[in-house]
Protein backbone atom coordinates (compact mmCIF):
# COMPACT_ATOMS: atom_id res chain seq x y z
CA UNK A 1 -159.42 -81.46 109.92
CA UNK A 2 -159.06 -84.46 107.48
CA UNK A 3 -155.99 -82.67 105.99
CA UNK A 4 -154.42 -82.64 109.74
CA UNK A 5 -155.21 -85.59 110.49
CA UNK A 6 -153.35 -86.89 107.11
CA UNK A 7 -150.37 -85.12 107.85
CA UNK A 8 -149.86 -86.12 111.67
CA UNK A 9 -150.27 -89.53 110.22
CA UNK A 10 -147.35 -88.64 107.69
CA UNK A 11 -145.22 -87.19 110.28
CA UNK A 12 -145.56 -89.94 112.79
CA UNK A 13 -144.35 -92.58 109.59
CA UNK A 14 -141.44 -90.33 108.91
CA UNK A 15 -140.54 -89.85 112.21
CA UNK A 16 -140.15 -93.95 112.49
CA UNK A 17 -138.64 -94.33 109.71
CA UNK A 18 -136.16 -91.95 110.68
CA UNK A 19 -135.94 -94.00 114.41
CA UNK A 20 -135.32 -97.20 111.88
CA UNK A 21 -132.72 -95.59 110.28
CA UNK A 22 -130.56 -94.18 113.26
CA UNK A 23 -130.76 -97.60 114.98
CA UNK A 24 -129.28 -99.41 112.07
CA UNK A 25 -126.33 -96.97 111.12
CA UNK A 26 -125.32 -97.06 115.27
CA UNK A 27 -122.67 -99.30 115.92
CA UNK A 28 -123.30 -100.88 119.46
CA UNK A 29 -119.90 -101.43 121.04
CA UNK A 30 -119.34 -105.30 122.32
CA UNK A 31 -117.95 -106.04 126.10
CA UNK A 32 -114.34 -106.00 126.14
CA UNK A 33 -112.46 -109.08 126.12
CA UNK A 34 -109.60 -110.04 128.55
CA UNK A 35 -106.15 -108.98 126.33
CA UNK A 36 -104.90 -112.26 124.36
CA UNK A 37 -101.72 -113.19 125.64
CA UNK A 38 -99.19 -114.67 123.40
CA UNK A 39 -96.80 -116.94 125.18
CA UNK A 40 -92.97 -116.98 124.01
CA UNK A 41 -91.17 -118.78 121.35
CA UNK A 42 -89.36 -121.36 123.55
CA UNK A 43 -85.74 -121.43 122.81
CA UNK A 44 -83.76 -123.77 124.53
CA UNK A 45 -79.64 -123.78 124.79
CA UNK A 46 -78.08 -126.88 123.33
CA UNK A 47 -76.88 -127.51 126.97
CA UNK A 48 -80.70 -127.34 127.90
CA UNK A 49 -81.58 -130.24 124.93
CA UNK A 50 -79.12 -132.73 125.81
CA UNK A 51 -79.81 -132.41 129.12
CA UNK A 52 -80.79 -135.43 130.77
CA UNK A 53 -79.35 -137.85 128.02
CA UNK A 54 -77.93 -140.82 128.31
CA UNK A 55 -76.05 -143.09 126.12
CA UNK A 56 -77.94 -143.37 122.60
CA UNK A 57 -80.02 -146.53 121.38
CA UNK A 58 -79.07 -147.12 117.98
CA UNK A 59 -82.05 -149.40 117.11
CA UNK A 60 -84.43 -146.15 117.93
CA UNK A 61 -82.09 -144.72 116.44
CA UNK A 62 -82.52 -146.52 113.19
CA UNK A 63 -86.10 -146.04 112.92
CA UNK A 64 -85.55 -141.94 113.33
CA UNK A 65 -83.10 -142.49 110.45
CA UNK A 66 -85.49 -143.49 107.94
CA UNK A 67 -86.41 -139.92 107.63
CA UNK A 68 -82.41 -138.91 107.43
CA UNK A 69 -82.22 -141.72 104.84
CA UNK A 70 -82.95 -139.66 102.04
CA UNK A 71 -80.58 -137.42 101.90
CA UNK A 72 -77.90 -138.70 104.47
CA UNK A 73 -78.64 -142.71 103.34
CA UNK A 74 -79.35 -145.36 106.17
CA UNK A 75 -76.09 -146.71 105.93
CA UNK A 76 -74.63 -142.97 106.16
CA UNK A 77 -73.72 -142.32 102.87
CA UNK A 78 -74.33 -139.27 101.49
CA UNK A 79 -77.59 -140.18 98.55
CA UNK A 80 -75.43 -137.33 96.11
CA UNK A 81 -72.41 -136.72 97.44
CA UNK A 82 -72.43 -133.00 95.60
CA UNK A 83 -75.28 -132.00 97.97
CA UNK A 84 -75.02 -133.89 101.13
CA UNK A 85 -72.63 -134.66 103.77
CA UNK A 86 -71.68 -138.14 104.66
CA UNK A 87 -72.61 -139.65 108.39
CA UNK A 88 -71.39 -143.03 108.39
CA UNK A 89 -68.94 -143.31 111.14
CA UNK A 90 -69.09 -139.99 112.51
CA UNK A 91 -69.51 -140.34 116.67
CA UNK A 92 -72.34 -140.04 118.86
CA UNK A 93 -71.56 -137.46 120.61
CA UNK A 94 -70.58 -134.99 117.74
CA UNK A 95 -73.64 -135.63 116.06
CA UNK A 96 -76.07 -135.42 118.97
CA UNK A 97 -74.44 -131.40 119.74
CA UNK A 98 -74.60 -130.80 115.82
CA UNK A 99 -78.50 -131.46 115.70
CA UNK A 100 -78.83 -129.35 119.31
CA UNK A 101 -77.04 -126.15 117.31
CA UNK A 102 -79.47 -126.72 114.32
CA UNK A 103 -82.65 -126.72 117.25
CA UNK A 104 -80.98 -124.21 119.08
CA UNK A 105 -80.66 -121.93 116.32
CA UNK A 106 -76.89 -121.93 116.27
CA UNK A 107 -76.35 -123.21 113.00
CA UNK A 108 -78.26 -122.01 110.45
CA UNK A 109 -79.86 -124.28 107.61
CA UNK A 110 -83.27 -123.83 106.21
CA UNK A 111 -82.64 -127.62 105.57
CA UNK A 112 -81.39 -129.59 108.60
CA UNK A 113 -83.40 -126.74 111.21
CA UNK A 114 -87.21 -128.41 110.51
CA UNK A 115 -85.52 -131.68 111.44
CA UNK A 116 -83.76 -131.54 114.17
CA UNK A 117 -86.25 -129.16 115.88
CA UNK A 118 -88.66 -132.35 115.87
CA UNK A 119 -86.08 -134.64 117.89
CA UNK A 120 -85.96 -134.43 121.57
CA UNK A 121 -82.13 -134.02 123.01
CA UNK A 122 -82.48 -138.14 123.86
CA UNK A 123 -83.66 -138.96 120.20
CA UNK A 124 -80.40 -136.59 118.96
CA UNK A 125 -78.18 -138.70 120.49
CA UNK A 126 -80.22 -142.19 119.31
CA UNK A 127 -79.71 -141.20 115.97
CA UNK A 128 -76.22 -140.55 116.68
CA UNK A 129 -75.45 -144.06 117.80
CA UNK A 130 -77.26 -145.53 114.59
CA UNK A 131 -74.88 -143.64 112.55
CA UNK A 132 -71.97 -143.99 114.17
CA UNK A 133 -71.86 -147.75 113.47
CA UNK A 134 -72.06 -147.22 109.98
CA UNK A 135 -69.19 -147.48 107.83
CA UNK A 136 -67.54 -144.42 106.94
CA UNK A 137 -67.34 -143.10 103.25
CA UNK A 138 -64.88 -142.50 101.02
CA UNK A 139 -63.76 -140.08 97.77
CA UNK A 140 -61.15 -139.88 95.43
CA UNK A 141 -58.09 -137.08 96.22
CA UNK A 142 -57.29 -134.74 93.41
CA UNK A 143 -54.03 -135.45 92.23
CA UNK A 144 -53.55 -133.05 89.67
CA UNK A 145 -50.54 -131.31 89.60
CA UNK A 146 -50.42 -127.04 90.39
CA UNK A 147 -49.26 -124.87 87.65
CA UNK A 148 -48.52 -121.68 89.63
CA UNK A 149 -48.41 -120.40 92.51
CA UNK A 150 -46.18 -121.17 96.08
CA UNK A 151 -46.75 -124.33 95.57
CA UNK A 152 -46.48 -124.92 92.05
CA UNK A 153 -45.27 -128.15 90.55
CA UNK A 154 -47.02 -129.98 93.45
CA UNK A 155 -50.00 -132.14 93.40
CA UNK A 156 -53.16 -130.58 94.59
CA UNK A 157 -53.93 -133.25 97.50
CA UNK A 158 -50.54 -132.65 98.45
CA UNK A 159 -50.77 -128.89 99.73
CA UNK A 160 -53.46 -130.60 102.05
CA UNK A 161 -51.62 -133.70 103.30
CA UNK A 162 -48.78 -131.07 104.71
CA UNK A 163 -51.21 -129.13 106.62
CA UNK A 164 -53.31 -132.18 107.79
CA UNK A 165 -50.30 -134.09 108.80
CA UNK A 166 -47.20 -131.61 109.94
CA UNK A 167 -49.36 -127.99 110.14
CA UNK A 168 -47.31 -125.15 109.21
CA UNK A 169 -45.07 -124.23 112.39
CA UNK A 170 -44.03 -120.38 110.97
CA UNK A 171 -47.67 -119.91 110.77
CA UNK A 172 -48.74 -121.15 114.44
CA UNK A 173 -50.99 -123.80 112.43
CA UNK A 174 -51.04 -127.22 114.07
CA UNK A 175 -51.39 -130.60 112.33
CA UNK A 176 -54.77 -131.96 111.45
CA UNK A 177 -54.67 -134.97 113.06
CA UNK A 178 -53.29 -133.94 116.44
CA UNK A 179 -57.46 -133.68 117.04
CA UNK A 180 -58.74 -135.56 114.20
CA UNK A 181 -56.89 -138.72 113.76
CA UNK A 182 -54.32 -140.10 111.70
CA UNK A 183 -56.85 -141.57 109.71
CA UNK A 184 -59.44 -138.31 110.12
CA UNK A 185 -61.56 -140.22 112.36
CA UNK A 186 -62.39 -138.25 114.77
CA UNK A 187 -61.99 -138.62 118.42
CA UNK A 188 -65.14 -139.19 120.24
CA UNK A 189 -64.13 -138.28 123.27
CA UNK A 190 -63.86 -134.24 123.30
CA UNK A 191 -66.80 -134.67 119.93
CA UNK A 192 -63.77 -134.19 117.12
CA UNK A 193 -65.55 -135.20 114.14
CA UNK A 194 -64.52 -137.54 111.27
CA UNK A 195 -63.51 -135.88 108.59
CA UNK A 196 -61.72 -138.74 106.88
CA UNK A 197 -64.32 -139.38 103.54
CA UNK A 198 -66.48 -136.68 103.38
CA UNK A 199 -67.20 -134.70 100.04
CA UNK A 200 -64.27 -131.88 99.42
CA UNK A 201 -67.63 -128.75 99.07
CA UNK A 202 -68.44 -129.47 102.59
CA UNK A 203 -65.27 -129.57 104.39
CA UNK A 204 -64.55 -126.14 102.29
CA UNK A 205 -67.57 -124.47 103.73
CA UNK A 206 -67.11 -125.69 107.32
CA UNK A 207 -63.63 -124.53 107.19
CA UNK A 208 -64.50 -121.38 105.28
CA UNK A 209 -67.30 -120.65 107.99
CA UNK A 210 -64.83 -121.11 110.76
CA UNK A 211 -62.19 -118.93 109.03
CA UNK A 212 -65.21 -116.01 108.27
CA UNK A 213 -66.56 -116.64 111.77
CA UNK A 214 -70.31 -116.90 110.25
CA UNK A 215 -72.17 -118.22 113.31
CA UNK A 216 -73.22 -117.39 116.21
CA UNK A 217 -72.19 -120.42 119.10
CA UNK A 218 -73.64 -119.48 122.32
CA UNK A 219 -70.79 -121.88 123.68
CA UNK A 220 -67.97 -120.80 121.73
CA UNK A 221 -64.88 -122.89 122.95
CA UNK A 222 -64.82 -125.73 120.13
CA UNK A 223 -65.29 -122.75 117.74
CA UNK A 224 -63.14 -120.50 119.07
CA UNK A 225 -59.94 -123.28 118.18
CA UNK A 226 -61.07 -124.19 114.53
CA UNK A 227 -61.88 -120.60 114.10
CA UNK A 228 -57.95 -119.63 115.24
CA UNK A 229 -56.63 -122.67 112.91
CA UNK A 230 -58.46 -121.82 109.92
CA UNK A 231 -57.99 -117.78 110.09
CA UNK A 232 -54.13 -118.20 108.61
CA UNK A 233 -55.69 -120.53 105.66
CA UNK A 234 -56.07 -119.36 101.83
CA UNK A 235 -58.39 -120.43 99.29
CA UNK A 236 -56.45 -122.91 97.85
CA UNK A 237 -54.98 -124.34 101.35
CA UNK A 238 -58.82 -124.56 102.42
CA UNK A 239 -59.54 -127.13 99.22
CA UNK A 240 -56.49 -128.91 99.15
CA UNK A 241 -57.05 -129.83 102.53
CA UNK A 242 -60.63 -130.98 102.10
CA UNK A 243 -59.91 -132.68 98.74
CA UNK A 244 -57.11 -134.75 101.00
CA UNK A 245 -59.55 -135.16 103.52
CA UNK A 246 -61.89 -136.31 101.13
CA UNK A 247 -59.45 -139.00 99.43
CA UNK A 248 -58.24 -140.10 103.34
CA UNK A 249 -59.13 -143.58 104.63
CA UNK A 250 -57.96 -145.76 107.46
CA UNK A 251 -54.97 -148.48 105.90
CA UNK A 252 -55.89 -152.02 106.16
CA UNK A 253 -53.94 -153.98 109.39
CA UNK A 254 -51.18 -156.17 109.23
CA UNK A 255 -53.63 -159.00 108.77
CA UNK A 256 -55.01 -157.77 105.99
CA UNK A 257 -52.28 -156.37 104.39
CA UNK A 258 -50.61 -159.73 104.19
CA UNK A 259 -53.68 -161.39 102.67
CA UNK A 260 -53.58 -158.91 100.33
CA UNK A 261 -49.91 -159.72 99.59
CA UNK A 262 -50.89 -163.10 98.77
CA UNK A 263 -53.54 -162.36 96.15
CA UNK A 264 -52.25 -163.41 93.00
CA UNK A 265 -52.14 -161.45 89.92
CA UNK A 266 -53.96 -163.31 86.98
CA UNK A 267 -51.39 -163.79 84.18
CA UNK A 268 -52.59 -162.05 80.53
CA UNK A 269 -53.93 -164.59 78.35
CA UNK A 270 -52.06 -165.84 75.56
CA UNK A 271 -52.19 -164.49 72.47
CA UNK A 272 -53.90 -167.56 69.95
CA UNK A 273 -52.02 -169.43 68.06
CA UNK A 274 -51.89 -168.58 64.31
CA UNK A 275 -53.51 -171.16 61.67
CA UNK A 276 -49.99 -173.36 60.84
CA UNK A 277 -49.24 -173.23 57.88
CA UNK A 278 -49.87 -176.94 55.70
CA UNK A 279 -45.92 -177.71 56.07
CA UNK A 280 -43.51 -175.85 57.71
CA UNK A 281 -41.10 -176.40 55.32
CA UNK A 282 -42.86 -174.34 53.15
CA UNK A 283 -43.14 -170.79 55.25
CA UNK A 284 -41.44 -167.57 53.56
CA UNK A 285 -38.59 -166.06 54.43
CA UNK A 286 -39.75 -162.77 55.45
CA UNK A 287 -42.66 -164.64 57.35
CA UNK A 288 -43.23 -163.69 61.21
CA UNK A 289 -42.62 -166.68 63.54
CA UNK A 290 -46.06 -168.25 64.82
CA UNK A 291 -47.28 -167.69 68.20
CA UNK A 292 -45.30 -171.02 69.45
CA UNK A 293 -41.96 -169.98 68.06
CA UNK A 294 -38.96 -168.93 70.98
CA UNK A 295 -39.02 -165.22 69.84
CA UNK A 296 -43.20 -165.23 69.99
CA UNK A 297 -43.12 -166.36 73.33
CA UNK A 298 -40.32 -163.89 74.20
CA UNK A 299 -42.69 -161.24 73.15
CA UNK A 300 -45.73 -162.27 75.10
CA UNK A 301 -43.75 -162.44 77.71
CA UNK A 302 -42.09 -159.50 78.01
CA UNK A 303 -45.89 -157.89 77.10
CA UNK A 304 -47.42 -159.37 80.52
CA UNK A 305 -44.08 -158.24 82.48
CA UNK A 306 -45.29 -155.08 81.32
CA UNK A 307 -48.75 -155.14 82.23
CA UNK A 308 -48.22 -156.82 85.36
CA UNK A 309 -45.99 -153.39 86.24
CA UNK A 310 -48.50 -151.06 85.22
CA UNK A 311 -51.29 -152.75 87.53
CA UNK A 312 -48.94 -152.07 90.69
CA UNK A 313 -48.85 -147.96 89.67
CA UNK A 314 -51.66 -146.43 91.86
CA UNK A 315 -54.26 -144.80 90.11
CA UNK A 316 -54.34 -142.10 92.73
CA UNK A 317 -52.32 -141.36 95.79
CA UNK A 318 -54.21 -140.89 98.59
């Protein structure tokens, strides 16, 4: 009877601890939760961001340029011209629809896309009117002279200055400046940009993206005409062109050039006089005259002529 009574006993332990056991290896499930749901990316057309906009405030605008400033430089010059792109001078407009692509996802740049998606279509255009009343930049042409090809025995530049100012009529390729300016600066009315001063690399790939169609414009009526233009262009026209470009600069006016005109040269300084000699009486024959003597003066003269006509030779046509 004891012995039963022992082994109910045992049973009734097991049997809980067996209870214990299921209870902790059951997984209970939880209520269900209403689905999670994820609301869209927004992305906006550039006609959506500048929506709305009015004229920009360049003194916002200078503020929101501070954090432009070091790459682009407040005054719009480019910090290292072998990286960045100059914006000093370039117009409001053309700059305001150039940040909307970058927001909009239209032009790509792991760079300038974190930017501009933080500006509102209204700040765009502020910083555009900051920049625009910079002054623009300016480079140096290459004048070095082409050793083979169709245009061999020209200067580089050259092969550029043709296209930007006449086109190439055989080719259906139109002048340059008919949209860009004499001078490359732009026209702000239809948002042609300056091109007059910026670095060579970047006019190179603009013009090389236009020609290889790499981007995807949403409105494509700007692109569509550069894209036509540069489709005819090779290699070689492409970076002429931008390294004229890149050398191009508005001429001084009338005014100025006439102030200019009146500038006077500073003569070379003459050459010091020799130590005379105790009596004059007494110099050798095959002695040189002194520095006072007609044909030393001759000399010195003829020297500065010289000099005077070398300092009129450009260093490089641009």
């Amino acid at each position: 009877m004891r012995h039963a009574r022992a082994y109910a006993l045992v049973g009734l332990a097991t049997l809980a601890a067996a209870a214990v056991a299921f209870a902790q290896s059951t997984v209970l499930p939880l209520e269900e939760e209403p689905p999670v749901e994820s609301a869209p990316l927004e992305v906006l057309s550039v006609a959506e961001i500048l929506e709305g906009t009015t004229w920009g405030d360049p003194d916002n605008g200078a503020a929101l340029a501070s954090t432009c400033a070091a790459c682009h430089g407040m005054d719009g010059k480019a910090t290292v011209r072998d990286i960045y792109p100059s914006m000093g001078g370039q117009s409001e407009r053309y700059m305001a629809h150039q940040l909307a692509l970058f927001k909009a996802g239209e032009r790509m740049s792991p760079i300038m896309q974190p930017f501009a998606d933080m500006l509102s279509g209204q700040e765009m255009r502020d910083v555009g009117a900051y920049y625009a009343l910079q002054e623009p930049d300016s480079g140096l042409a290459d004048d070095s002279v082409v050793e083979a090809g169709p245009y061999a025995g020209e200067k580089f530049y050259e092969i550029g200055e043709k296209l930007f100012v006449g086109g190439d009529f055989d080719r259906g390729i139109p002048a340059c400046m008919a949209c860009h300016g004499p001078a490359g600066a732009g026209n702000p009315g239809p948002a042609y940009p300056q091109v007059a001063g910026q670095p060579s690399w970047y006019a190179v790939q603009r013009l090389q993206a236009y020609r290889d169609g790499s981007t995807r414009p949403q409105e494509p009526a700007l692109f569509n005409i550069m894209s036509e233009i540069a489709s005819d262009l090779t290699d070689e026209e492409i970076q002429a062109l931008a390294s004229y470009m890149e050398g191009l600069h508005a001429r001084p006016d009338a005014a100025t050039r006439a102030a200019m005109a009146q500038v006077e040269v500073p003569a070379e300084a003459p050459a010091p006089a020799a130590t005379p000699a105790a009596d004059a009486s007494e110099t050798d024959e095959g002695e040189q005259p002194a520095a006072g003597d007609a044909d030393s003066d001759t000399s010195v003269d003829a020297d500065a002529a010289d000099a005077d006509e070398e300092s009129q030779e450009p260093v490089t046509q641009q």
